[in-house]
C-alpha atoms as a PDB file:
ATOM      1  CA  UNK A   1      60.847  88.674  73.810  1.00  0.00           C
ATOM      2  CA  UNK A   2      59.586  86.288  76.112  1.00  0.00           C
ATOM      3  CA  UNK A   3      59.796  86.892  79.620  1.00  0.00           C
ATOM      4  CA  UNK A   4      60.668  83.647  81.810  1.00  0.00           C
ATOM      5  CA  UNK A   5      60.684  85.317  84.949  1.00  0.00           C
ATOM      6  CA  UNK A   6      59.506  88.745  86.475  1.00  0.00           C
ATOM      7  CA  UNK A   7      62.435  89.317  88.385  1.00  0.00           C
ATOM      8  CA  UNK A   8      64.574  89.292  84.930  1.00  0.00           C
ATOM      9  CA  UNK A   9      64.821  92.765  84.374  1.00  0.00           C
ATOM     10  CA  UNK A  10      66.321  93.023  80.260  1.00  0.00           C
ATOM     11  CA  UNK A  11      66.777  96.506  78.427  1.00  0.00           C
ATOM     12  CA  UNK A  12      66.515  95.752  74.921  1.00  0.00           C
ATOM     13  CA  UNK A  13      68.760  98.030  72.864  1.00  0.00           C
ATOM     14  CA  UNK A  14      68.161 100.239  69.499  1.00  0.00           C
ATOM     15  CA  UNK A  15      68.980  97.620  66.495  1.00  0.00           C
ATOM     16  CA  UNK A  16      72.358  97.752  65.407  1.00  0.00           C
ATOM     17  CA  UNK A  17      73.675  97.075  69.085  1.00  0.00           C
ATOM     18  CA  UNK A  18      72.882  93.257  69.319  1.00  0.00           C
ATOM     19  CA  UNK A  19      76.615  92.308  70.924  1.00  0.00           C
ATOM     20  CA  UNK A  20      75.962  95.243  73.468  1.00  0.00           C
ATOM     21  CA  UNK A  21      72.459  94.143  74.256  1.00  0.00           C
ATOM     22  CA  UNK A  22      73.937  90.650  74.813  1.00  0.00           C
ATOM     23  CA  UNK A  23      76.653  91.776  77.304  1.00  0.00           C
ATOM     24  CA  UNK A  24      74.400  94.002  78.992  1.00  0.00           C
ATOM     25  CA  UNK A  25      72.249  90.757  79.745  1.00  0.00           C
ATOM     26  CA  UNK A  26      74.602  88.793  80.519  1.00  0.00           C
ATOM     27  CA  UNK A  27      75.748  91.569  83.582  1.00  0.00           C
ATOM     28  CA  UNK A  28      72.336  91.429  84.803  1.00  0.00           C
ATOM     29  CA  UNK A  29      71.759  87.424  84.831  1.00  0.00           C
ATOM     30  CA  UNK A  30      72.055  85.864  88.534  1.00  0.00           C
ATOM     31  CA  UNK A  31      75.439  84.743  89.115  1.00  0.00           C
ATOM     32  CA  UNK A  32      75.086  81.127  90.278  1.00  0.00           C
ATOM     33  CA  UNK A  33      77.564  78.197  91.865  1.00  0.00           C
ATOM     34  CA  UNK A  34      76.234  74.677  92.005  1.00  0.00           C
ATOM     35  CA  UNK A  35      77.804  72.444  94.874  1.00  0.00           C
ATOM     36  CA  UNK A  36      76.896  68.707  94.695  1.00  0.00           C
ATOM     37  CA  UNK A  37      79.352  65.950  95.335  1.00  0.00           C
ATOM     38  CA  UNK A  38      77.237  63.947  92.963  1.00  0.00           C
ATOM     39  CA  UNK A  39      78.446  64.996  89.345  1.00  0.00           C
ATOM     40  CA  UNK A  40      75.255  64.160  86.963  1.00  0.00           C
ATOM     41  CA  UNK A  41      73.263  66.297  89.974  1.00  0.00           C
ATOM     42  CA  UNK A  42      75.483  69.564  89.912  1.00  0.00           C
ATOM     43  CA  UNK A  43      75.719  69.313  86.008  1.00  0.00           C
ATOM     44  CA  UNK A  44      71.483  68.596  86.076  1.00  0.00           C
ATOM     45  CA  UNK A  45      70.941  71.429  87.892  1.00  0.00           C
ATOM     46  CA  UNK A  46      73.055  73.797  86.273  1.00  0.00           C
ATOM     47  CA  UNK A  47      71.658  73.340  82.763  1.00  0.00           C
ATOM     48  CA  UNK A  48      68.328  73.714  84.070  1.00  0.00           C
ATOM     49  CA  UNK A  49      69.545  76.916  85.812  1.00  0.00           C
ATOM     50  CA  UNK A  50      71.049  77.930  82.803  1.00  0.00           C
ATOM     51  CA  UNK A  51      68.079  77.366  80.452  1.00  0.00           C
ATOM     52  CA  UNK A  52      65.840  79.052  81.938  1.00  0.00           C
ATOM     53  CA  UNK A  53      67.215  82.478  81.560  1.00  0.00           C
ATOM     54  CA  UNK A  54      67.274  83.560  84.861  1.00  0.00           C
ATOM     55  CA  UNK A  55      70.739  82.735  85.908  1.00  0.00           C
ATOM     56  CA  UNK A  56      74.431  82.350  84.794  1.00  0.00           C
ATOM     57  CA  UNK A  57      76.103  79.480  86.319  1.00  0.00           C
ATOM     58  CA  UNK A  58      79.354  80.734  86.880  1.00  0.00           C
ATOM     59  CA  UNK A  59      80.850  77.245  88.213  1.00  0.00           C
ATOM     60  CA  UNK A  60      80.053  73.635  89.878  1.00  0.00           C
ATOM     61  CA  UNK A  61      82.241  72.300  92.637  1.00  0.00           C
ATOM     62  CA  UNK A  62      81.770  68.888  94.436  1.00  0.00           C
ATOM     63  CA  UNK A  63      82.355  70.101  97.479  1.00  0.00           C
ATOM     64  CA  UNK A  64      81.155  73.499  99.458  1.00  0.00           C
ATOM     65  CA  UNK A  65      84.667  75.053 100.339  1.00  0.00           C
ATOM     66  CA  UNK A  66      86.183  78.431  99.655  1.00  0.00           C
ATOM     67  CA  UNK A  67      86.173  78.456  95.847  1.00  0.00           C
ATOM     68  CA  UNK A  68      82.640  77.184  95.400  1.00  0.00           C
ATOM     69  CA  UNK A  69      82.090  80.808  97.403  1.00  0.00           C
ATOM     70  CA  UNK A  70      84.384  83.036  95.609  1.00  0.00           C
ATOM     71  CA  UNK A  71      85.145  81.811  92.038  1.00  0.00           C
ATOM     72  CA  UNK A  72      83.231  84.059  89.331  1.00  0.00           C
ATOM     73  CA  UNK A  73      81.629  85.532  92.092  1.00  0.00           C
ATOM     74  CA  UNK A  74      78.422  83.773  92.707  1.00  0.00           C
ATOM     75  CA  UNK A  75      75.531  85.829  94.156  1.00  0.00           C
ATOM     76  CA  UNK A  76      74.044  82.202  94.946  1.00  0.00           C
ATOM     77  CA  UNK A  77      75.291  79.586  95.890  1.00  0.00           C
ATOM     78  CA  UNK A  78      72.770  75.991  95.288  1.00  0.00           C
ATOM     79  CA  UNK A  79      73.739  73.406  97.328  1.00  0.00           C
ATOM     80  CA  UNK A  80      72.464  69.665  97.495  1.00  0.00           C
ATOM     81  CA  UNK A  81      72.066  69.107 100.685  1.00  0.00           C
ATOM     82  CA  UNK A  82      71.299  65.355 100.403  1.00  0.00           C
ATOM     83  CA  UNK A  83      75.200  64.826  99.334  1.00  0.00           C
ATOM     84  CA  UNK A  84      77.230  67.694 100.799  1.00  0.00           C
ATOM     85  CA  UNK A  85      78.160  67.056 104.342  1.00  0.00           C
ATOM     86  CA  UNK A  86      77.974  70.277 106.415  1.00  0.00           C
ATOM     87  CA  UNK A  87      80.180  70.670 109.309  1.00  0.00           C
ATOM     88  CA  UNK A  88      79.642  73.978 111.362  1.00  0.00           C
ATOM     89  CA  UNK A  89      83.192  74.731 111.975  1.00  0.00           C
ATOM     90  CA  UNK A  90      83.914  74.942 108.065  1.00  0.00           C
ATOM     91  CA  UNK A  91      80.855  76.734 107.436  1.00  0.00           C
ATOM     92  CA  UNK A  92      82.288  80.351 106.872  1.00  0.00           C
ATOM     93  CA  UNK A  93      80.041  82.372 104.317  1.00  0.00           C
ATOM     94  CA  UNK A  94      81.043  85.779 102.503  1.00  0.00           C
ATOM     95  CA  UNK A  95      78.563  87.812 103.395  1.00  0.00           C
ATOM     96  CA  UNK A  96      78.109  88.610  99.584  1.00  0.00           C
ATOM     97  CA  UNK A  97      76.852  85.269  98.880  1.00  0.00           C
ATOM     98  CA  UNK A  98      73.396  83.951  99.853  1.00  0.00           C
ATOM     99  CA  UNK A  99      73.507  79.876  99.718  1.00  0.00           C
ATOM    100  CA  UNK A 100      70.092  77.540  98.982  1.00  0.00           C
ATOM    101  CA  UNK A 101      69.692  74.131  99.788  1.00  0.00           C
ATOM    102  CA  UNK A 102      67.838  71.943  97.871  1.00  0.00           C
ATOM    103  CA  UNK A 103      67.528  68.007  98.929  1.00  0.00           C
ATOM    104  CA  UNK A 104      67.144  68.087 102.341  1.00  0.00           C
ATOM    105  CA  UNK A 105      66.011  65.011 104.254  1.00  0.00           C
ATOM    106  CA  UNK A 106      64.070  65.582 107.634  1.00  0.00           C
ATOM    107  CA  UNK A 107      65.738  63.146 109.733  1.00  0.00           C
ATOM    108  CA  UNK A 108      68.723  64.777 109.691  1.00  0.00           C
ATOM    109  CA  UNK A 109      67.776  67.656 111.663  1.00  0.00           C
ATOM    110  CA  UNK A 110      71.379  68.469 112.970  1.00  0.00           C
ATOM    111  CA  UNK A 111      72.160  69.487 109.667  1.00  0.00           C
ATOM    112  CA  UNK A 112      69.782  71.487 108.531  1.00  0.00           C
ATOM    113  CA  UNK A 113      69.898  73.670 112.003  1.00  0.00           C
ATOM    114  CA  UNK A 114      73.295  73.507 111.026  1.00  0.00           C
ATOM    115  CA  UNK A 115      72.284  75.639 107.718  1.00  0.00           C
ATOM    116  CA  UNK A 116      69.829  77.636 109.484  1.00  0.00           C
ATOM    117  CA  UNK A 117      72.795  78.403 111.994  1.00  0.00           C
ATOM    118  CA  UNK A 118      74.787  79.757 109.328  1.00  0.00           C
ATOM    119  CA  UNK A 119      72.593  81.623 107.932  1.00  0.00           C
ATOM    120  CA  UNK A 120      70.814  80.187 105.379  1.00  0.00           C
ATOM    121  CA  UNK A 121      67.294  81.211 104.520  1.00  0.00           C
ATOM    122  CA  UNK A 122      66.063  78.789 101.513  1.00  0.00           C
ATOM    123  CA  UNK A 123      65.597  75.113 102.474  1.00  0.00           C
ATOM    124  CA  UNK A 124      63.655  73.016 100.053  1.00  0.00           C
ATOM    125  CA  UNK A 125      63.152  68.888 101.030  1.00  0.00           C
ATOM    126  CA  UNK A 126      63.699  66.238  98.941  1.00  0.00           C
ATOM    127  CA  UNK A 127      60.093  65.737  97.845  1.00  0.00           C
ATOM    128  CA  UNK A 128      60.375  69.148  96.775  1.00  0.00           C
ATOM    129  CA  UNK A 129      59.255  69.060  92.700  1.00  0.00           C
ATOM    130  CA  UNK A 130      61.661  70.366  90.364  1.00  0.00           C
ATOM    131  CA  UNK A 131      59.690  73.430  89.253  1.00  0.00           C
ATOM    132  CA  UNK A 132      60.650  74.629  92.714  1.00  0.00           C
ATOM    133  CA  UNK A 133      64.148  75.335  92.253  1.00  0.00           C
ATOM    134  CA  UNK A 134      64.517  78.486  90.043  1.00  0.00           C
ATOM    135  CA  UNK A 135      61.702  80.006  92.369  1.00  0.00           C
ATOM    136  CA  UNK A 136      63.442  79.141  95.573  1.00  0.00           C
ATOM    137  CA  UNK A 137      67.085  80.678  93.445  1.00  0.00           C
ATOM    138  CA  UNK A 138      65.103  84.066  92.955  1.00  0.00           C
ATOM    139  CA  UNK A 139      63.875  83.898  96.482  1.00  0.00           C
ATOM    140  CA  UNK A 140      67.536  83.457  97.868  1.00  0.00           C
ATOM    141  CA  UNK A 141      68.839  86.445  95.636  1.00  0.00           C
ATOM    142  CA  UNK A 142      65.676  88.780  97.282  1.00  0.00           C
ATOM    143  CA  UNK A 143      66.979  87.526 100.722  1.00  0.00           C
ATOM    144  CA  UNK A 144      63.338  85.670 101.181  1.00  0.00           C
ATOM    145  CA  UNK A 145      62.700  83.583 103.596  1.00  0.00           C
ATOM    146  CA  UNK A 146      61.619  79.589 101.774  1.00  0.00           C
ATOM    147  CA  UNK A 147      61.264  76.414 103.824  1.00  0.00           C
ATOM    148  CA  UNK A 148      59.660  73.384 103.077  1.00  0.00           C
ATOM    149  CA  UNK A 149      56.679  73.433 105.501  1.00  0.00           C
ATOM    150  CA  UNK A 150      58.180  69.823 107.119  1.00  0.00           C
ATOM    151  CA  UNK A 151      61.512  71.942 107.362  1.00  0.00           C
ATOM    152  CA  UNK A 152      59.515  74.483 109.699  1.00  0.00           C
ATOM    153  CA  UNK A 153      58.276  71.717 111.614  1.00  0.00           C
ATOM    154  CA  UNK A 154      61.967  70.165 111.955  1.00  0.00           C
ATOM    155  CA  UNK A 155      62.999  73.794 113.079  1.00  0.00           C
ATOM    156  CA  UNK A 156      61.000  74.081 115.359  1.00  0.00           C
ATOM    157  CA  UNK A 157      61.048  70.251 116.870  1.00  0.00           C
ATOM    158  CA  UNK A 158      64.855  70.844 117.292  1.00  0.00           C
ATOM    159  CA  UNK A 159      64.876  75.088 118.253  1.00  0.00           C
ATOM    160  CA  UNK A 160      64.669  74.113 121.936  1.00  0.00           C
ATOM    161  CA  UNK A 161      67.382  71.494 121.987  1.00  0.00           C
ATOM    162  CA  UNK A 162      69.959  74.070 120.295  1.00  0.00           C
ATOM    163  CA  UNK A 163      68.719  77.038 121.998  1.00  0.00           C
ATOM    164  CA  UNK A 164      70.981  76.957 125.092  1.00  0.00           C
ATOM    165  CA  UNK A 165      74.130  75.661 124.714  1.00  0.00           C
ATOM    166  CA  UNK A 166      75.803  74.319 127.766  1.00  0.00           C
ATOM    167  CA  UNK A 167      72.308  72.410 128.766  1.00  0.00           C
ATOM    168  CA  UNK A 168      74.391  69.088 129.277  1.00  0.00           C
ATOM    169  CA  UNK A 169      77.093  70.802 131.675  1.00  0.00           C
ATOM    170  CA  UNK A 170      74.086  71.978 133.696  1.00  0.00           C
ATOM    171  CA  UNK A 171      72.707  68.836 133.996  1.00  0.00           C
ATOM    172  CA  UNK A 172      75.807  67.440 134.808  1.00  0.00           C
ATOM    173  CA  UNK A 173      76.043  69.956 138.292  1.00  0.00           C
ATOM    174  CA  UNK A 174      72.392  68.430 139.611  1.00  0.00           C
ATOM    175  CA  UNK A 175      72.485  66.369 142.809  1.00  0.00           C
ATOM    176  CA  UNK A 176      70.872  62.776 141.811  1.00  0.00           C
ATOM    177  CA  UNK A 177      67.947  63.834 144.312  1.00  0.00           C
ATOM    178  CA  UNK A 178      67.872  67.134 142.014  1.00  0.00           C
ATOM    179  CA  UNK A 179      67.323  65.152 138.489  1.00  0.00           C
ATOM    180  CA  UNK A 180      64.854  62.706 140.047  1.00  0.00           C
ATOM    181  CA  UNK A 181      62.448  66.420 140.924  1.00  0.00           C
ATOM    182  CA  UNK A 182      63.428  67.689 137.606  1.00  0.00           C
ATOM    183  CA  UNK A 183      62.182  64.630 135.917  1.00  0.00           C
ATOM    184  CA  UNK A 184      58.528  64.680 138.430  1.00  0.00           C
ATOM    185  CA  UNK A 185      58.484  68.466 137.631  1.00  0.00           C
ATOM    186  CA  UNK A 186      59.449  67.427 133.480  1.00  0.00           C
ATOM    187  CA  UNK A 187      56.370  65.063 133.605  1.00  0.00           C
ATOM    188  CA  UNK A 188      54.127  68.206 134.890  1.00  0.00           C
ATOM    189  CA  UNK A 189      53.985  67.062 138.787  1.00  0.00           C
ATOM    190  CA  UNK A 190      53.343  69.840 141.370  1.00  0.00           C
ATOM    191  CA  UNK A 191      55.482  70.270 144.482  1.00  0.00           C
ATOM    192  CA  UNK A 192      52.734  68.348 146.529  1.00  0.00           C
ATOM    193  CA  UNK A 193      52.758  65.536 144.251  1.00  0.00           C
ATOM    194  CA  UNK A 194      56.533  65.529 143.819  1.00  0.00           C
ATOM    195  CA  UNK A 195      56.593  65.434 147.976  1.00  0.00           C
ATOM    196  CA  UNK A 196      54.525  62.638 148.227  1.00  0.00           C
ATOM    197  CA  UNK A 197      56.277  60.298 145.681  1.00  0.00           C
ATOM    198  CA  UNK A 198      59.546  60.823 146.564  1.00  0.00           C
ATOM    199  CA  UNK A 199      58.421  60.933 150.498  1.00  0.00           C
ATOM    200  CA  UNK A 200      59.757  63.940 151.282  1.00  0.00           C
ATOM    201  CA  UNK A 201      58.447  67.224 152.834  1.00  0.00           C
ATOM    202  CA  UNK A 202      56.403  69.939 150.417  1.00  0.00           C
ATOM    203  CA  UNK A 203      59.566  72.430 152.140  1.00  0.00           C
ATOM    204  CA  UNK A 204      62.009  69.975 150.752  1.00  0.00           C
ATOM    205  CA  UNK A 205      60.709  69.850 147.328  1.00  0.00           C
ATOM    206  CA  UNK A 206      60.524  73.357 147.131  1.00  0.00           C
ATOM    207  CA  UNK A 207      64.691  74.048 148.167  1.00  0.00           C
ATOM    208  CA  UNK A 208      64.996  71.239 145.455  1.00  0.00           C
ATOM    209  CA  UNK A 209      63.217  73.385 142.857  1.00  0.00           C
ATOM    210  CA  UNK A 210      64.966  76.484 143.897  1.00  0.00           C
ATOM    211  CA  UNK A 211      68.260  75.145 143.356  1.00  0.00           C
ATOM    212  CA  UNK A 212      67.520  73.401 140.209  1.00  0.00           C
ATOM    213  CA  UNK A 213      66.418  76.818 138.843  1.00  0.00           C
ATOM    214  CA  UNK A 214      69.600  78.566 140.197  1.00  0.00           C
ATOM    215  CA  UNK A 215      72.242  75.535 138.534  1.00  0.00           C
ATOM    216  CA  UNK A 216      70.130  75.926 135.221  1.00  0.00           C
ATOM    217  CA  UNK A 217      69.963  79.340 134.823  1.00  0.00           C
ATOM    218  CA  UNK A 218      66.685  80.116 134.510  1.00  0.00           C
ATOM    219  CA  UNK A 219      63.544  81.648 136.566  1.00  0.00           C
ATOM    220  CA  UNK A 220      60.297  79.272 135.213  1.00  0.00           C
ATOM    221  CA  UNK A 221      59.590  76.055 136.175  1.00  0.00           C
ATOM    222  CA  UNK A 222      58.174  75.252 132.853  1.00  0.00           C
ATOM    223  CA  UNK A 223      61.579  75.829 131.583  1.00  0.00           C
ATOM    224  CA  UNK A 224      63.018  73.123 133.097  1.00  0.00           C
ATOM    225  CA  UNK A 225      61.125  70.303 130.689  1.00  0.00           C
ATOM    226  CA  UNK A 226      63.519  71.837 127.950  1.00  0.00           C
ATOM    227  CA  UNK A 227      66.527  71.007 129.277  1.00  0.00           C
ATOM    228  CA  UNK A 228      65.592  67.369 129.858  1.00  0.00           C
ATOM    229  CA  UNK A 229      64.714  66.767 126.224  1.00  0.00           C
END
């Protein structure tokens, strides 16, 4: 018997048990759920899932709602991230099911830290080749961690941004005199330097500092670059 994956774990019965040794295989194939809203793409992917012995597709949906979760109980779910539209709110995952995303574009970095948000541990891009996707299925089923390395980069480009929610409403309570420092102090200016083109005294700069600190809630001055991005 040939072995298509190493994380396929078969017992082979005595002959004379062929329609046990079936349903015992069939209980220890990966239950998978493929969610595309494109048809020929959820259908694509599932035979390929399917034929490669790994997995047992146990339903397609066009869209990533409650029954794409639940029905046949999926231990994956495979989403395509380049068609199904993500909204955070509606994002509610059993915590029985691990999801992967395949198809994800980099400039729309709001949605995959929307999937990171939620959870989700596989991310694969869209350049991603083919021979990927059962790897990055087994990967979600271990609870691995697989990005695309671009996907790291986009993590970590938009970590800062997301990291403290409420960053606008701060801004919002600055003085105009307070965002015109923040910006000198954003562009790496010192207090002296800030003082002398804004024409003010070093003492003055440094009550403006203070209080910019104290509205943002935070102690570092280098911290205060983040919240201007």
């Amino acid at each position: 018997m040939r072995a298509t994956s190493p994380c396929v774990v078969v017992h082979v019965e005595a002959s004379g048990a062929n329609s046990t040794a079936v349903g015992n295989r069939q209980s220890e194939l990966l239950r998978v759920a493929v969610v595309s809203s494109v048809r020929i793409t959820r259908e694509a992917v599932a035979a390929i899932l399917e034929n490669d012995g790994y997995c047992r597709v146990v339903g397609t949906h066009g869209e990533l709602k409650l029954p794409a979760l639940t029905m046949g109980s999926p231990q994956v779910v495979v989403v395509d991230g380049s068609s199904v539209v993500v909204k955070p709110e509606n994002l509610f995952v059993p915590r029985s099911v691990r999801i992967a995303v395949f198809g994800l574009r980099r400039e729309v970095g709001d949605a995959i830290m929307t999937w990171i948000s939620a959870g989700v541990r596989v991310c694969l891009d869209a350049d991603e080749p083919l021979a990927r996707l059962v790897p990055a299925v087994a990967a979600t089923a271990r609870g691995d961690v697989l990005c695309a390395p671009r996907i790291v980069e986009q993590i970590i480009t938009e970590f800062p941004r997301i990291a403290r929610p409420g960053d606008n409403k701060r801004l919002g309570e600055l003085t105009a005199r307070e965002h015109e420092v923040a910006e000198l102090i954003g562009q790496g200016l010192t207090n002296t330097q800030i003082a002398g083109v804004l024409d003010v005294s070093h003492s003055t700069v440094k009550n403006h500092v203070q209080s910019i600190l104290k509205r943002l809630g935070t102690h570092r001055r280098t911290e205060i670059k983040w919240y201007l991005e």
